[in-house]
PDB file of N, CA and C in Angstrom:
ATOM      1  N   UNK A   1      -3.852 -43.579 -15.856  1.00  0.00           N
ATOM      2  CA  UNK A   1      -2.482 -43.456 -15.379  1.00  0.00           C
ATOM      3  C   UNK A   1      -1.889 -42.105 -15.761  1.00  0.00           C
ATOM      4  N   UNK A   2      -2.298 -41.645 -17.270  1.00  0.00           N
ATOM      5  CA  UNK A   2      -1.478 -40.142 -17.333  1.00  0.00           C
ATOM      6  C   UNK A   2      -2.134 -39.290 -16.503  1.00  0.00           C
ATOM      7  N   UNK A   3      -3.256 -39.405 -16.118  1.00  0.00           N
ATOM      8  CA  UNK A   3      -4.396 -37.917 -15.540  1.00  0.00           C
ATOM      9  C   UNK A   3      -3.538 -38.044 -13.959  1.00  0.00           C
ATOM     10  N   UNK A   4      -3.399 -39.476 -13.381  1.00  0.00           N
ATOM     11  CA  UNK A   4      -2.789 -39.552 -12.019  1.00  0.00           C
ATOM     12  C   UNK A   4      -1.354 -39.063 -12.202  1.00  0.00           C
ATOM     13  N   UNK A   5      -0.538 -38.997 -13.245  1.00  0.00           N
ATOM     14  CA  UNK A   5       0.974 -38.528 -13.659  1.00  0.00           C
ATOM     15  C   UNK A   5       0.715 -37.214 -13.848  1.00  0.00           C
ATOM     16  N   UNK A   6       0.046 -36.685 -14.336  1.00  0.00           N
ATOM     17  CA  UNK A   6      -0.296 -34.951 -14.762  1.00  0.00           C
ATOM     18  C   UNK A   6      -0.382 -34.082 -13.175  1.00  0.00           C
ATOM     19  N   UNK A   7      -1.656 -35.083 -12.442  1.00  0.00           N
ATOM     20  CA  UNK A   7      -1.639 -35.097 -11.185  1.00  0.00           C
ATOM     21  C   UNK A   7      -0.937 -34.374 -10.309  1.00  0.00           C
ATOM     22  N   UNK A   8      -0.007 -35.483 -10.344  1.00  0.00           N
ATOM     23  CA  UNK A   8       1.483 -35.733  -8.984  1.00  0.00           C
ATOM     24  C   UNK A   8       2.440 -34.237  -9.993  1.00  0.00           C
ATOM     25  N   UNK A   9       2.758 -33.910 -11.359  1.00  0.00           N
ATOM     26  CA  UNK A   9       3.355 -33.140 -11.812  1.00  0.00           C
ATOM     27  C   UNK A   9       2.873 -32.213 -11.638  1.00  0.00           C
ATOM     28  N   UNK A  10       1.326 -31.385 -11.298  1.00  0.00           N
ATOM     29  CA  UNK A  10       0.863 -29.937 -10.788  1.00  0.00           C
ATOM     30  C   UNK A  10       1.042 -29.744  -9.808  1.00  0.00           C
ATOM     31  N   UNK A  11       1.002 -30.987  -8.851  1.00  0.00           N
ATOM     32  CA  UNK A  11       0.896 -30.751  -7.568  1.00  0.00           C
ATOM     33  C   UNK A  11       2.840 -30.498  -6.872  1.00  0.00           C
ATOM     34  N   UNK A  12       3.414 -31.021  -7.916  1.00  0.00           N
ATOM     35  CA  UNK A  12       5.273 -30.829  -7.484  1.00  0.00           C
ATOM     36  C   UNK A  12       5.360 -29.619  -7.909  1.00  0.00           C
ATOM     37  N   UNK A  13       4.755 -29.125  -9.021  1.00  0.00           N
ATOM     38  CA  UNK A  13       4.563 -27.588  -9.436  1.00  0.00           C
ATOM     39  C   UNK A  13       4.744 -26.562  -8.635  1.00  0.00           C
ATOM     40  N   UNK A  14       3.103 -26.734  -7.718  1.00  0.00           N
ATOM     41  CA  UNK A  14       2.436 -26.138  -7.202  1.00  0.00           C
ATOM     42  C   UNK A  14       3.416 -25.853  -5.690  1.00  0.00           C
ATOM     43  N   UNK A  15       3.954 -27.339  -5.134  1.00  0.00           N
ATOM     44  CA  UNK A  15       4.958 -27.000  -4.056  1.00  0.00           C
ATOM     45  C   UNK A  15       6.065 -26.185  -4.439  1.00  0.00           C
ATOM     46  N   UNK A  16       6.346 -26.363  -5.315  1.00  0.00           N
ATOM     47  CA  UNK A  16       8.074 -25.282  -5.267  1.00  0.00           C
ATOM     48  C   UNK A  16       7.602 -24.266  -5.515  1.00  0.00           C
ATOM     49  N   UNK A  17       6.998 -23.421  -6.224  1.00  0.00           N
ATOM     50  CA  UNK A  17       6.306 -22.239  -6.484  1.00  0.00           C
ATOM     51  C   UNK A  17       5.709 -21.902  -4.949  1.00  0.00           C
ATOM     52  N   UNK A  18       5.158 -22.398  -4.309  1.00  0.00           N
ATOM     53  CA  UNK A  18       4.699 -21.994  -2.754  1.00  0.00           C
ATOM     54  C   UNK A  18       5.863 -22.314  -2.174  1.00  0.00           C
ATOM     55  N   UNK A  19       6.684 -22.861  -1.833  1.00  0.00           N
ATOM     56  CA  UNK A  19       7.800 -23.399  -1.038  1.00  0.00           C
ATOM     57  C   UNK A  19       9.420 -22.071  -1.552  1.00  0.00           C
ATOM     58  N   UNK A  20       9.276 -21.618  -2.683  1.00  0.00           N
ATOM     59  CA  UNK A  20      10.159 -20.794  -2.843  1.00  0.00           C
ATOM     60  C   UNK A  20       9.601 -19.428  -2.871  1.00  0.00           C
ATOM     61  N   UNK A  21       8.385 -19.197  -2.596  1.00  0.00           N
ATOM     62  CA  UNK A  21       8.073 -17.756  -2.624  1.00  0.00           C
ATOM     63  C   UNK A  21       7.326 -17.844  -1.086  1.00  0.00           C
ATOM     64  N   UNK A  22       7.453 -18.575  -0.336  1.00  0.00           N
ATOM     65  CA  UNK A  22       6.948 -18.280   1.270  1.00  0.00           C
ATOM     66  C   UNK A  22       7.768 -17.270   1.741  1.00  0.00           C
ATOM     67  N   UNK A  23       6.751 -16.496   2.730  1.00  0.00           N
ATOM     68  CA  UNK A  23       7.014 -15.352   3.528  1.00  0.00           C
ATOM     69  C   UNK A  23       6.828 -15.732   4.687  1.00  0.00           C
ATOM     70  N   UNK A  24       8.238 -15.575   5.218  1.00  0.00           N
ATOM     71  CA  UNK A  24       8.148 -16.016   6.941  1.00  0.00           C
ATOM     72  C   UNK A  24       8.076 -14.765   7.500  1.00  0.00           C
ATOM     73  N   UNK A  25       7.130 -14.999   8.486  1.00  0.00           N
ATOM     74  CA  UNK A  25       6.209 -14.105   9.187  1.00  0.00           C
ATOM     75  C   UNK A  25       5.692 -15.317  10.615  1.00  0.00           C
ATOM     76  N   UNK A  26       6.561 -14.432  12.227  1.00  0.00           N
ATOM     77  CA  UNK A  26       6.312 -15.373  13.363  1.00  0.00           C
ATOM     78  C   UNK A  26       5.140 -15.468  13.699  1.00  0.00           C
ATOM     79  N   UNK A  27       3.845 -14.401  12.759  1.00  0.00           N
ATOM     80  CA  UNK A  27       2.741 -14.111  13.647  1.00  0.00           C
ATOM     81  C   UNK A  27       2.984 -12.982  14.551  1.00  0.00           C
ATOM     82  N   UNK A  28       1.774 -12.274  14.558  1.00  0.00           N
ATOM     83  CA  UNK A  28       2.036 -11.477  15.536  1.00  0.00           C
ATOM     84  C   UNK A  28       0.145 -11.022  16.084  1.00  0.00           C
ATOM     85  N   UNK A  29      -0.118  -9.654  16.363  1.00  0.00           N
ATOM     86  CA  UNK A  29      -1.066  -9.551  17.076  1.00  0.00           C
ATOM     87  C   UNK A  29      -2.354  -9.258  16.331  1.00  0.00           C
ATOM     88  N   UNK A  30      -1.961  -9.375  14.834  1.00  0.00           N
ATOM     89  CA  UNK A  30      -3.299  -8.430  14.105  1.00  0.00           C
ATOM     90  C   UNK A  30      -3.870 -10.198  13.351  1.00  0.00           C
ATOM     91  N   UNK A  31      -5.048 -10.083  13.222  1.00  0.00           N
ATOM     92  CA  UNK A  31      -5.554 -11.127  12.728  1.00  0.00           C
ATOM     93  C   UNK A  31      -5.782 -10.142  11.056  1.00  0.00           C
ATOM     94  N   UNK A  32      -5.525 -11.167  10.143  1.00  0.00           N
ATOM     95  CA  UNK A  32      -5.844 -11.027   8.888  1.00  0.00           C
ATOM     96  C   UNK A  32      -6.796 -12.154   8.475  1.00  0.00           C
ATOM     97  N   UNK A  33      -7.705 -11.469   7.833  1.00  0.00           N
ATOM     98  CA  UNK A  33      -9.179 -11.938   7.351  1.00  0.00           C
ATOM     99  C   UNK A  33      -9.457 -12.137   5.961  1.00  0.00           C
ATOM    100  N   UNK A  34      -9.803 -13.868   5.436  1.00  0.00           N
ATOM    101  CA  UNK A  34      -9.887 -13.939   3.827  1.00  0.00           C
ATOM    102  C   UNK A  34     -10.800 -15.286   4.145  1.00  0.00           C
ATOM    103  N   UNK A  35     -11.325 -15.194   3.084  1.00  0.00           N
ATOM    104  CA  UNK A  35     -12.113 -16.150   2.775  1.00  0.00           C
ATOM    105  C   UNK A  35     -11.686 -17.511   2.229  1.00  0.00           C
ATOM    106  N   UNK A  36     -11.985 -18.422   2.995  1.00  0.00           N
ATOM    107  CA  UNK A  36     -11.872 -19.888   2.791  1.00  0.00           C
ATOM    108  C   UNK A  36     -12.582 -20.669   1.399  1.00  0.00           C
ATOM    109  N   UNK A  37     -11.560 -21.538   1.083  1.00  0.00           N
ATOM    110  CA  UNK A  37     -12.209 -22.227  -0.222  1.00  0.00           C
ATOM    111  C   UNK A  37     -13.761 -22.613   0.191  1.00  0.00           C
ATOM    112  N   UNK A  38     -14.209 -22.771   1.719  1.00  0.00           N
ATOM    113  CA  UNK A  38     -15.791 -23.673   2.144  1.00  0.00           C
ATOM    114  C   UNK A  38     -16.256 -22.073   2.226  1.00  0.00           C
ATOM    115  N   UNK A  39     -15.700 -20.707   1.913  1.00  0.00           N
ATOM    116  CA  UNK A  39     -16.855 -19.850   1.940  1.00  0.00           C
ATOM    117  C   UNK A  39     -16.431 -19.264   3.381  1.00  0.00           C
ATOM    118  N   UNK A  40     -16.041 -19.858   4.553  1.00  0.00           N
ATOM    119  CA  UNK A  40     -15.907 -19.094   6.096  1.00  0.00           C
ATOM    120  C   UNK A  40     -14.967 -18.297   6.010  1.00  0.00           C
ATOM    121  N   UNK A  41     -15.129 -17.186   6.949  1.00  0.00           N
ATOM    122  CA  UNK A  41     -14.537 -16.055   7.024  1.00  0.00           C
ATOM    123  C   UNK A  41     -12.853 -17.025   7.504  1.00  0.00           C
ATOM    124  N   UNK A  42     -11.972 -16.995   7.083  1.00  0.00           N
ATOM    125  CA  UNK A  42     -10.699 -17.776   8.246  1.00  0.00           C
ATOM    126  C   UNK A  42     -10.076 -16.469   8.176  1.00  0.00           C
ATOM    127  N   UNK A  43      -8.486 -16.594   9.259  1.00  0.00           N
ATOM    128  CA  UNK A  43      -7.749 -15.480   9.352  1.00  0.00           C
ATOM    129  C   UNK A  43      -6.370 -16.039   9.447  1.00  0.00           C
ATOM    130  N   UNK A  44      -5.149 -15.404   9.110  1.00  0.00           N
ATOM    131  CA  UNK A  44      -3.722 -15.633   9.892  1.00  0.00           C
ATOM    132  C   UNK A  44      -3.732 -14.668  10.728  1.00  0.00           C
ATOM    133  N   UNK A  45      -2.723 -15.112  12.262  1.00  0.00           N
ATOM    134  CA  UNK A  45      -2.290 -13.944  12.605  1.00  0.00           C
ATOM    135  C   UNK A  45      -0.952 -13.064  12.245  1.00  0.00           C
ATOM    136  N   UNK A  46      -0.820 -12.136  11.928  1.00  0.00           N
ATOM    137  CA  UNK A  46       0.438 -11.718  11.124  1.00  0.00           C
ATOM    138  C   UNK A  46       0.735 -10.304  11.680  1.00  0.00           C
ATOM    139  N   UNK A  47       2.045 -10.294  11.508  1.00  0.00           N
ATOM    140  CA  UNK A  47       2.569  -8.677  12.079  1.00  0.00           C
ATOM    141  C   UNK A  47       2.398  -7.707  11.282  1.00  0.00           C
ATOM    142  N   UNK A  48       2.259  -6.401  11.299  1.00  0.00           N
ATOM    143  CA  UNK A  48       1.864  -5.463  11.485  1.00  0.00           C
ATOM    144  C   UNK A  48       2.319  -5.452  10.102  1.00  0.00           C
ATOM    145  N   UNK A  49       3.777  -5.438   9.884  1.00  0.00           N
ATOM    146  CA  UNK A  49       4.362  -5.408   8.617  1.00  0.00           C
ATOM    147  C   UNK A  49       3.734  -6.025   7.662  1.00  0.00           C
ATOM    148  N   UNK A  50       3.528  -7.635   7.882  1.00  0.00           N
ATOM    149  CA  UNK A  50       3.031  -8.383   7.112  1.00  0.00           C
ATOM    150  C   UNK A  50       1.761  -8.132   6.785  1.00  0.00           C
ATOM    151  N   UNK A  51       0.498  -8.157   7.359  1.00  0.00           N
ATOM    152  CA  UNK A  51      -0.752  -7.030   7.192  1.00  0.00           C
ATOM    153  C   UNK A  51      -0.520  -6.019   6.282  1.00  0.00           C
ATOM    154  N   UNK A  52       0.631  -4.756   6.651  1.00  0.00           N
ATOM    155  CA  UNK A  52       0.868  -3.906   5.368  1.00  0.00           C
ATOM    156  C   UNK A  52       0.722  -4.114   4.006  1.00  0.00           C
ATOM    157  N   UNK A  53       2.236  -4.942   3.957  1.00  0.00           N
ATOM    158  CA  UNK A  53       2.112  -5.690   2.770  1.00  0.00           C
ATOM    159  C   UNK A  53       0.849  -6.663   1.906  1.00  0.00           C
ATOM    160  N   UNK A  54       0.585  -7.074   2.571  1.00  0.00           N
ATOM    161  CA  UNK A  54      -1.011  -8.191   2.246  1.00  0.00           C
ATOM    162  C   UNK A  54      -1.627  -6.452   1.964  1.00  0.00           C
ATOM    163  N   UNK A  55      -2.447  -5.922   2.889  1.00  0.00           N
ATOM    164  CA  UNK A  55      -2.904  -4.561   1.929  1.00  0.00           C
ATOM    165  C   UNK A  55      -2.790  -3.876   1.121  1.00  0.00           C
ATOM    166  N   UNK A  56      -1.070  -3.935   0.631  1.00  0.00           N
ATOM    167  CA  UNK A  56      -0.194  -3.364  -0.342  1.00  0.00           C
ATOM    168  C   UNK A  56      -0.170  -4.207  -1.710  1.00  0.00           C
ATOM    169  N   UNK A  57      -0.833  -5.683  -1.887  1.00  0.00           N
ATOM    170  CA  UNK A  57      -0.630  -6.838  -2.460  1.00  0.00           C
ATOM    171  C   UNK A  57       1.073  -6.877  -3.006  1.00  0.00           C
ATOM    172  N   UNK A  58       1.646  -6.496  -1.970  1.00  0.00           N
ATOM    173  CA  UNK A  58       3.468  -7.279  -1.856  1.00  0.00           C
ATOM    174  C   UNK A  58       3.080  -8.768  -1.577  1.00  0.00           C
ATOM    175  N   UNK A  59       2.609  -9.562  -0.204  1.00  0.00           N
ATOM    176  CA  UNK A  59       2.123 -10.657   0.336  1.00  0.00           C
ATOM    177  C   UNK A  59       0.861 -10.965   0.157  1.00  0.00           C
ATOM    178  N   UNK A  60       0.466 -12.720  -0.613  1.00  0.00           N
ATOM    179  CA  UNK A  60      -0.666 -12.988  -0.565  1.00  0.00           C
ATOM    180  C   UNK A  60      -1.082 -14.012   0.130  1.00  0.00           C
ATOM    181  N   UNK A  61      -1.878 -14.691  -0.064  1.00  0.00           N
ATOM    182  CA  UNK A  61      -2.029 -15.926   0.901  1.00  0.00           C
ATOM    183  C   UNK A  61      -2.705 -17.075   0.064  1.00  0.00           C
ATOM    184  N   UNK A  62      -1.801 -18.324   0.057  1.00  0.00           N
ATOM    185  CA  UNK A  62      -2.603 -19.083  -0.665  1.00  0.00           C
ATOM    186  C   UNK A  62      -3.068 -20.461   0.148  1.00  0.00           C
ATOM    187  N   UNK A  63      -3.781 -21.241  -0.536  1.00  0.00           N
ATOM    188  CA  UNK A  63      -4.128 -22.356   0.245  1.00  0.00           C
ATOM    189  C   UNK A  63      -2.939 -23.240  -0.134  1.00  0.00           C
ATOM    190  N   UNK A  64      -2.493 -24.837   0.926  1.00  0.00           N
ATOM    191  CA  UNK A  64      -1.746 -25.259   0.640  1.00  0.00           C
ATOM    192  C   UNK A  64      -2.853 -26.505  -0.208  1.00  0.00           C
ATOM    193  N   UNK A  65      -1.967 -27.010  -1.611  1.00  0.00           N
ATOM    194  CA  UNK A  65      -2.507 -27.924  -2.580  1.00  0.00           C
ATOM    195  C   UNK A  65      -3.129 -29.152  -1.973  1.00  0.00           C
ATOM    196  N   UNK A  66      -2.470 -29.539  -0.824  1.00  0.00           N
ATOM    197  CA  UNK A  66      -3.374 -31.094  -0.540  1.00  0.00           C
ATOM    198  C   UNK A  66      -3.777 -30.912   0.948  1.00  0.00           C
ATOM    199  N   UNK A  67      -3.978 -29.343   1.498  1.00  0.00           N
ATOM    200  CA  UNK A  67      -5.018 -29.135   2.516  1.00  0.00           C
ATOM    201  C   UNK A  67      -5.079 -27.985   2.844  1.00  0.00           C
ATOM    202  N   UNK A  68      -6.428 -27.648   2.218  1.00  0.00           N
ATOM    203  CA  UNK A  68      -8.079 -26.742   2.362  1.00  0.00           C
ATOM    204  C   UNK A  68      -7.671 -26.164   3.340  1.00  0.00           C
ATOM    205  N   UNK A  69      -7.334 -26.699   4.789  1.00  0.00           N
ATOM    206  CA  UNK A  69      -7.307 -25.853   6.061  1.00  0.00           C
ATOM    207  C   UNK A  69      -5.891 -25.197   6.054  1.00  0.00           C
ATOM    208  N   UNK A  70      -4.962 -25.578   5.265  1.00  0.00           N
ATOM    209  CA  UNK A  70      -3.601 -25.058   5.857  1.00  0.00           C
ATOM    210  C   UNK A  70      -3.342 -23.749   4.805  1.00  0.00           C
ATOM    211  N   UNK A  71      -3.590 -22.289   5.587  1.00  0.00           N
ATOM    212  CA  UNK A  71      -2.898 -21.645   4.295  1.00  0.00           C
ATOM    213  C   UNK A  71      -1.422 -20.714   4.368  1.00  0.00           C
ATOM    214  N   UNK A  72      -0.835 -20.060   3.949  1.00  0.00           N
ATOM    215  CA  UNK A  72       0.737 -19.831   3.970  1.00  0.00           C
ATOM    216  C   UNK A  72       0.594 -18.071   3.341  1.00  0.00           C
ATOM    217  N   UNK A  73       1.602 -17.481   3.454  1.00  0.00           N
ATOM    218  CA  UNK A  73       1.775 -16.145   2.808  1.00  0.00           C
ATOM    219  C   UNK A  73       3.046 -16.505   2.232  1.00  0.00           C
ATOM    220  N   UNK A  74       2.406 -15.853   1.124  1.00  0.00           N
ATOM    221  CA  UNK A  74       4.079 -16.274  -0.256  1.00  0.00           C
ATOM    222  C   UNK A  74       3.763 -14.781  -1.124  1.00  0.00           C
ATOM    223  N   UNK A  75       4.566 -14.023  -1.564  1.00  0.00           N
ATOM    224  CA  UNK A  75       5.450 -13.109  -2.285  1.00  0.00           C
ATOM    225  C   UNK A  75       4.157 -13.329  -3.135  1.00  0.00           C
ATOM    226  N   UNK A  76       3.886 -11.952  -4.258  1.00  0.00           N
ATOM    227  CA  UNK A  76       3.057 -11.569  -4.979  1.00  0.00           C
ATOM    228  C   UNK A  76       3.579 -12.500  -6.323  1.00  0.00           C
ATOM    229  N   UNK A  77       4.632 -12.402  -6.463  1.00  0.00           N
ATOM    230  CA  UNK A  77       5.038 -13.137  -7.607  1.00  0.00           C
ATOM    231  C   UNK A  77       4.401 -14.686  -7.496  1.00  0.00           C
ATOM    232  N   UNK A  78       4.809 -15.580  -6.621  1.00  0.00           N
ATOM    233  CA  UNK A  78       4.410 -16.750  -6.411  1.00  0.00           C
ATOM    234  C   UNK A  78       2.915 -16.987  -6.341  1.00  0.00           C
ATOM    235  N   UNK A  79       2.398 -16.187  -5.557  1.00  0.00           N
ATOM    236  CA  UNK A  79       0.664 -16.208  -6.178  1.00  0.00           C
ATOM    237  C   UNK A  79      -0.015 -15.726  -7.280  1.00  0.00           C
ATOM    238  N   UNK A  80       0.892 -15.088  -7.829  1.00  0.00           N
ATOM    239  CA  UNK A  80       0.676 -14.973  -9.486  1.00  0.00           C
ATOM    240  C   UNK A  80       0.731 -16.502 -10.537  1.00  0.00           C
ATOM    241  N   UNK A  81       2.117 -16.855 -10.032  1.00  0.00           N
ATOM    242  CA  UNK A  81       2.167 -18.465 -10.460  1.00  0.00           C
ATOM    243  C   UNK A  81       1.162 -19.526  -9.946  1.00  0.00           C
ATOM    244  N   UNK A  82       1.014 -19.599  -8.644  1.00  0.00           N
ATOM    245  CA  UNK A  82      -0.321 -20.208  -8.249  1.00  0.00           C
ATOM    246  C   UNK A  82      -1.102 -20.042  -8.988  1.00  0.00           C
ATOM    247  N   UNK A  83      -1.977 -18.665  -9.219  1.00  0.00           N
ATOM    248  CA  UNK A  83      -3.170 -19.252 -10.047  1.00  0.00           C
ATOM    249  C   UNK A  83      -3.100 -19.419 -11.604  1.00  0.00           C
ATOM    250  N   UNK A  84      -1.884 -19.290 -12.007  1.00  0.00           N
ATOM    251  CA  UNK A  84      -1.825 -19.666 -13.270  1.00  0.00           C
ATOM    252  C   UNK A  84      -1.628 -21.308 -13.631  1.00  0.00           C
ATOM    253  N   UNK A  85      -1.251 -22.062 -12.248  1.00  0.00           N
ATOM    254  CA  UNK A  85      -1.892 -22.769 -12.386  1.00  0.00           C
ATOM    255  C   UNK A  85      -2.976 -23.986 -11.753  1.00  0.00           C
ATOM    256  N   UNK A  86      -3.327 -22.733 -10.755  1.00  0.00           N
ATOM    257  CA  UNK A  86      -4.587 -23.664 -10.199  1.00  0.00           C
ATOM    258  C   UNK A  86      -5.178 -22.561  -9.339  1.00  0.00           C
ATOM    259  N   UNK A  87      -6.013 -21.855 -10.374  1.00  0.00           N
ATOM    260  CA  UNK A  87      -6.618 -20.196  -9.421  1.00  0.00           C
ATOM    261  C   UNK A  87      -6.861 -20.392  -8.068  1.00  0.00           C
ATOM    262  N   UNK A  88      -8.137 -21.507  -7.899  1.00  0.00           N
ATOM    263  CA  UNK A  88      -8.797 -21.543  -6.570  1.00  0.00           C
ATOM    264  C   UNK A  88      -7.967 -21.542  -5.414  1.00  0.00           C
ATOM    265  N   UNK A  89      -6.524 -21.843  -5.450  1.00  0.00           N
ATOM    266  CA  UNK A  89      -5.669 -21.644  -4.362  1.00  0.00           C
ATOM    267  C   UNK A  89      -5.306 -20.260  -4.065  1.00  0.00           C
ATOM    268  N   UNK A  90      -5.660 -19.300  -4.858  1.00  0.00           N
ATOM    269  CA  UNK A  90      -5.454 -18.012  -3.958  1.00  0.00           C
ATOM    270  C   UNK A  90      -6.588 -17.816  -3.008  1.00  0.00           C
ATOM    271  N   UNK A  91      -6.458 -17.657  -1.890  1.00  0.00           N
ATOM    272  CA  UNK A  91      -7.365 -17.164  -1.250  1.00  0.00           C
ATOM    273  C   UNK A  91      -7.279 -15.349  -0.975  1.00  0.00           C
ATOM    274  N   UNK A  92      -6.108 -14.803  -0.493  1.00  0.00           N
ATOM    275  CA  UNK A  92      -6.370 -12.973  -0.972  1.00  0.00           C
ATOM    276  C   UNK A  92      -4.915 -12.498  -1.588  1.00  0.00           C
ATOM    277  N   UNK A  93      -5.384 -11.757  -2.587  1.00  0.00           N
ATOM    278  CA  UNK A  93      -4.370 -10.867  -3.135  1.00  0.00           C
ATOM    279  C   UNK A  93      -5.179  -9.277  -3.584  1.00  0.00           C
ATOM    280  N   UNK A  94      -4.226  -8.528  -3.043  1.00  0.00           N
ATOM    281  CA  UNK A  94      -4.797  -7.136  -3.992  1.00  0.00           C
ATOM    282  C   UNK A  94      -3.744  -7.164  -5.053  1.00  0.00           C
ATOM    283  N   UNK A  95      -4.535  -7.184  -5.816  1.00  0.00           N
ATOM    284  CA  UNK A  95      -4.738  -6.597  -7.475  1.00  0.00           C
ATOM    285  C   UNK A  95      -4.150  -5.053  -7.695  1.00  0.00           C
ATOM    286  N   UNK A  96      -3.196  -4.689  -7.800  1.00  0.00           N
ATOM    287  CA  UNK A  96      -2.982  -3.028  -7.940  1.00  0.00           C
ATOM    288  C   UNK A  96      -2.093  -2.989  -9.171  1.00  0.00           C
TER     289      UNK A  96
END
């Protein structure tokens, strides 16, 4: 019962930390390319700006906590918090 309570408490964590550092971005024409937790190449499509930034590591991209396929761009800060506490959800950040 505590490991399922510890659980549900990383995972409420894990949403507000992604949910307050998301970067809205409508998509646009450039595909951005990172590697999937299964290893496949996946991509967002993102604007030009947003691409910048992701190259700039301003924007990173993480996976969402209870699905592998869904991932989001959130603020450098917030994927800093992500993997502090649960690494494998970053999927790209530059490091600078």
């Amino acid at each position: 019962a505590l490991k399922a309570e510890a659980a549900a408490i990383t995972l409420q964590r894990l949403r507000q930390i992604i949910e307050g550092g998301l970067v809205d971005d409508a998509g646009g024409r450039r595909r951005f390319h990172f590697e999937a937790a299964d290893g496949r190449i996946s991509f967002l499509n993102v604007s030009e700006i947003i691409g910048l930034q992701l190259e700039r590591g301003k924007v990173a991209i993480v996976q969402q906590p209870e699905d592998a396929e869904l991932h989001v761009l959130v603020t450098r800060d917030a994927a800093i918090k992500v993997t502090e506490v649960e690494p494998q959800l970053l999927r790209f950040l530059v490091r600078n």
